[in-house]
Each structure stands twice: as structure tokens, then as C-alpha cells.
Protein backbone atom coordinates (compact mmCIF):
# COMPACT_ATOMS: atom_id res chain seq x y z
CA UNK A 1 0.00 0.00 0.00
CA UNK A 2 3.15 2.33 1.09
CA UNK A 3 4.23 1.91 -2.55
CA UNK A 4 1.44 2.49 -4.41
CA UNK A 5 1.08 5.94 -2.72
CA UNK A 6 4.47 7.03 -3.78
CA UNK A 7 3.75 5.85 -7.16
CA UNK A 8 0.52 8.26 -7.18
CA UNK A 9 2.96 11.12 -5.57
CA UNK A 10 5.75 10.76 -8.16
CA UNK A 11 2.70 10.95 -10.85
CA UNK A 12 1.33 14.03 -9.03
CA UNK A 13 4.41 15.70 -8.70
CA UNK A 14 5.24 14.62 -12.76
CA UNK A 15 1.97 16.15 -13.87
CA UNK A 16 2.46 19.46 -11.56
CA UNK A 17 5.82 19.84 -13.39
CA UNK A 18 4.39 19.25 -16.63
CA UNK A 19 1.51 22.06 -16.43
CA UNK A 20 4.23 24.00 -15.25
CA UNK A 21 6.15 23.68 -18.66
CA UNK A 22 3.31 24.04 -20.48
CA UNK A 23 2.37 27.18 -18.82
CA UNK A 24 6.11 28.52 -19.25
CA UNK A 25 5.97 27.68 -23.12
CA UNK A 26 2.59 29.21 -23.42
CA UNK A 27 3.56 32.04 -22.28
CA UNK A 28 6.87 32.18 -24.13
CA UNK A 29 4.41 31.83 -27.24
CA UNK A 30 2.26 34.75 -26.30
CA UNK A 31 5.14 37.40 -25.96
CA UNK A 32 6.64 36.08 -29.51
CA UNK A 33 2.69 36.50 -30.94
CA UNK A 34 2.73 39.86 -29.22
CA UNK A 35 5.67 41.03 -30.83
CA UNK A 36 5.12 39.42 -34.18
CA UNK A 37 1.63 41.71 -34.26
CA UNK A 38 3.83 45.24 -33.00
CA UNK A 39 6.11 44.65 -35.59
CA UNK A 40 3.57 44.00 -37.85
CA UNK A 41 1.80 47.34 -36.98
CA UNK A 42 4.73 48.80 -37.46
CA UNK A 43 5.98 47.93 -41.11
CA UNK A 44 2.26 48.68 -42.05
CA UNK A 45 3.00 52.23 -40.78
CA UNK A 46 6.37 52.50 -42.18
CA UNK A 47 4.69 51.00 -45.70
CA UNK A 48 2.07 53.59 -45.33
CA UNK A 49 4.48 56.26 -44.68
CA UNK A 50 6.74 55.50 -47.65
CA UNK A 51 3.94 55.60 -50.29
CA UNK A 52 2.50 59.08 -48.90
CA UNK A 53 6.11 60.38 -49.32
CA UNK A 54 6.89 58.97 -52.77
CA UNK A 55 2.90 60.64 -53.36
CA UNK A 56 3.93 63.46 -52.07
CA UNK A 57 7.10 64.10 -53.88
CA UNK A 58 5.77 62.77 -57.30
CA UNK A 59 3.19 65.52 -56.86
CA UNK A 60 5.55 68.24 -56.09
CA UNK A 61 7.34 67.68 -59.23
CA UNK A 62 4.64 67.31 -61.09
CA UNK A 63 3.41 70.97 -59.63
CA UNK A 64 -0.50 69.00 -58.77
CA UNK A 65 -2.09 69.66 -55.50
CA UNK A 66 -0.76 67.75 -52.84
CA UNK A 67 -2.26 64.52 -51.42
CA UNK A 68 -4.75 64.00 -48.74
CA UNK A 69 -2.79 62.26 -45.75
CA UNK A 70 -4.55 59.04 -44.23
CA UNK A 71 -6.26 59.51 -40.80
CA UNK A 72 -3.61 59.63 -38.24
CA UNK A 73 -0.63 60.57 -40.34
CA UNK A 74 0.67 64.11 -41.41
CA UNK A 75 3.33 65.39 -43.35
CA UNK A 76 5.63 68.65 -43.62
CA UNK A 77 7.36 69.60 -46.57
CA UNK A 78 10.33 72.37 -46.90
CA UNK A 79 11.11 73.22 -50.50
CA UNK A 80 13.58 75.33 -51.78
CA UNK A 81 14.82 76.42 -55.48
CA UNK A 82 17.88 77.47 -56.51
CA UNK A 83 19.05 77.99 -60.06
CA UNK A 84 16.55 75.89 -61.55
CA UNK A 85 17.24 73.24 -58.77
CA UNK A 86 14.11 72.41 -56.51
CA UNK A 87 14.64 70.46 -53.42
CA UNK A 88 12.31 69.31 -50.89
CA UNK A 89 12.72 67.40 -47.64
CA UNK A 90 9.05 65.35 -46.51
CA UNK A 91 8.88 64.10 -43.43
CA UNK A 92 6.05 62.14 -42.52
CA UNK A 93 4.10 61.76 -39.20
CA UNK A 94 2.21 59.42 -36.85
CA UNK A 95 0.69 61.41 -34.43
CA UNK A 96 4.01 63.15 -33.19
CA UNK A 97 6.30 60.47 -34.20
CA UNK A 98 8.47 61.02 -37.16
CA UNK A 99 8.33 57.90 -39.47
CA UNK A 100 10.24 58.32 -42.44
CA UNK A 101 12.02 61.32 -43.98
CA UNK A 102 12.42 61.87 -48.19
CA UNK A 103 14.68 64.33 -49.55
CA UNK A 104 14.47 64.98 -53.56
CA UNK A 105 15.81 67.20 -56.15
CA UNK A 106 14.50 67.86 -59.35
CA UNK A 107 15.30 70.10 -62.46
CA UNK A 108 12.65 73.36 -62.72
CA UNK A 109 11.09 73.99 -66.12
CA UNK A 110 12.23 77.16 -66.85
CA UNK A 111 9.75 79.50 -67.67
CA UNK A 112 7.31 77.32 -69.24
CA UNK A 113 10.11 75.61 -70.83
CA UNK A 114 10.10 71.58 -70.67
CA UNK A 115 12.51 69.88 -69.35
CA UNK A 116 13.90 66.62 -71.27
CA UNK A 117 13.77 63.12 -69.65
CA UNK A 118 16.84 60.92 -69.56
């Protein structure tokens, strides 16, 4: 009888040390899936970012209006010319975090002039 209740208090003890694996690895697995979905989150952003910057920039040359930033982002643009040389600097915006900065030069039509493409 002694034995057989040490048998069913090694099996106890084995299946208390097994949950508690389990519960270590499932919680090791949580924290990666938590991760996995913030770093998700944030190449969407970054993606986002990237396209209303290359938007942006393709408008400015183009002289159209600018486009309409997604909800939650914003961007700033500096320009400057300088001897037919236009340069602009767009730095885009989640809520007050800076995401991704483009700088670009172009060539200015001078004076309704047209300006050949390599």
C-alpha cells in the first residue's frame, strides 16, 4: 500500500511539473505572438508612410495639388529652389512620431520651358 502511494505522488508531482512547462511555453508563445503583431503594426505604418512620401514628392514635381494624408498621419514639406534646382525634404508623421524622412531634387522647367527626360 506504502508503494502504491508514492507511485501516485511521483505521478502528481510529474503532472504538476508538466503544467508548469506548459504554462512557461505558453507564455513564451504569447510574448513572440505579441511582438510578431507590434512589428507587424509597425511595417504597415512605415509601408504607409513610404507611399504618402513617394505621393507626395511625385506631386511636387509634377506641380498637382498635394495629397490627402490618411487619418492619423501628417506630413511637412520644406522646399527650396535654386538655379533651376528644386529640393524638398518630406517628413512624414504618426501622431508626433516622425516615421520616415524623403529628400528629392529635381530640375525646374524654366519659364514654361520643358525639361527633357533621360
Amino acid at each position: 500500500m506504502k508503494e502504491s502511494g508514492s507511485r501516485f505522488s511521483l505521478f502528481l508531482m510529474e503532472l504538476v511539473i508538466d503544467l508548469f512547462l506548459f504554462v512557461l511555453c505558453a507564455a513564451v508563445c504569447v510574448g513572440l505572438l505579441l511582438h510578431a503583431r507590434s512589428m507587424s503594426l509597425e511595417s504597415t505604418r512605415l509601408t504607409q508612410a513610404v507611399y504618402l512620401a513617394q505621393s507626395t514628392a511625385e506631386a511636387l514635381r509634377a506641380g498637382d495639388a498635394l495629397p490627402e494624408a490618411p487619418d492619423g498621419y501628417r506630413y511637412e514639406v520644406s522646399q527650396t529652389e535654386d538655379s533651376g534646382l528644386s529640393t524638398a525634404e518630406i517628413e512624414i508623421f504618426w501622431g508626433d512620431t516622425s516615421l520616415y524622412t524623403l529628400e528629392t531634387s529635381w530640375i525646374s522647367a524654366l519659364s514654361g520651358e520643358e525639361v527633357a527626360q533621360p
